[in-house]
Protein backbone atom coordinates (compact mmCIF):
# COMPACT_ATOMS: atom_id res chain seq x y z
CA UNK A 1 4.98 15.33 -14.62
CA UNK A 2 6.62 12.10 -13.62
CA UNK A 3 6.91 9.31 -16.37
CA UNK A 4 4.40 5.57 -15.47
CA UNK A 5 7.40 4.11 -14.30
CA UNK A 6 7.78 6.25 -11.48
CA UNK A 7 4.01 5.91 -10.16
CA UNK A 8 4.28 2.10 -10.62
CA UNK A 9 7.09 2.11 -8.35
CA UNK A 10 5.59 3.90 -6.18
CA UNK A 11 2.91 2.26 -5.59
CA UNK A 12 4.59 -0.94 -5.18
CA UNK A 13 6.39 0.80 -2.32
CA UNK A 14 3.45 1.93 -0.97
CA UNK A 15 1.93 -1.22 -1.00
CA UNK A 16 4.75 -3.19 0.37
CA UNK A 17 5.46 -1.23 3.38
CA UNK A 18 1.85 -0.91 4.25
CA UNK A 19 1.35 -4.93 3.71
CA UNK A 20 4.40 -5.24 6.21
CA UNK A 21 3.01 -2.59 9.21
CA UNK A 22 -0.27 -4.21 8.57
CA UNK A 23 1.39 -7.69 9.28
CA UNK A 24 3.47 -6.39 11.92
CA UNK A 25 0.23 -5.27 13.72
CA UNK A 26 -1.62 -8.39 13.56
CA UNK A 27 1.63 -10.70 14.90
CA UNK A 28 1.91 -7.82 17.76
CA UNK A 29 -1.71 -8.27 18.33
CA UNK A 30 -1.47 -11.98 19.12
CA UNK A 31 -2.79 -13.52 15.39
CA UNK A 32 -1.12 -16.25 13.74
CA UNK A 33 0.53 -15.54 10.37
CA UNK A 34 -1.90 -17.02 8.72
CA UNK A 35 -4.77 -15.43 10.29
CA UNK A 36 -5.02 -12.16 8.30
CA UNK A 37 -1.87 -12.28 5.45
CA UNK A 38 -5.07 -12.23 2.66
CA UNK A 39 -7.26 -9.26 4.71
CA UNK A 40 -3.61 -7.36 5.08
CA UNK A 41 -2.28 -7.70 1.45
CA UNK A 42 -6.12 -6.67 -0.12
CA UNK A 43 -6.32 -3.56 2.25
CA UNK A 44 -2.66 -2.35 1.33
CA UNK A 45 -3.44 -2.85 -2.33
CA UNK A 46 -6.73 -0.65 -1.96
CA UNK A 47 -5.18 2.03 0.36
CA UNK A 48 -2.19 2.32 -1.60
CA UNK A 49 -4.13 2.39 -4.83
CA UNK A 50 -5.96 5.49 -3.64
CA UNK A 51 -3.41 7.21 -2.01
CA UNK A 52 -0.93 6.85 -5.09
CA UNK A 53 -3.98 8.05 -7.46
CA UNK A 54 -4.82 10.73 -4.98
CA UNK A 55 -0.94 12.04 -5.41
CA UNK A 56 -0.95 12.02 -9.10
CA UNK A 57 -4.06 14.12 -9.54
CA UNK A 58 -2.13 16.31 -7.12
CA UNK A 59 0.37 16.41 -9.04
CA UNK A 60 -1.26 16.65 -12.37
CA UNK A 61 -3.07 20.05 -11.26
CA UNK A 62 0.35 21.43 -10.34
């Protein structure tokens, strides 16, 4: 099993690279920066928080 260090970093990446599509999305959709930065960074937080706890219980059953 991987150590903390390695879930921690991956759910920073996670995180990141979901907050940046999300972005993308909104700037291609015709929003201002401003618009929806808070509503993006919250909802890659959450999804990445469940999809990096989802993978370690994976990976904690083997």
């Amino acid at each position: 099993m991987q150590g903390a260090r390695f879930w921690i970093l991956q759910y920073v990446l996670a995180a990141a690279s979901m907050f940046a599509l999300l972005v993308v999305v909104d700037l291609i959709g015709g929003k201002q920066l401003g618009d929806g930065i808070w509503l993006s960074l919250i909802f890659a937080l959450a999804a990445s928080a469940i999809f990096i706890g989802a993978r370690y219980l994976r990976s904690r059953k083997g």
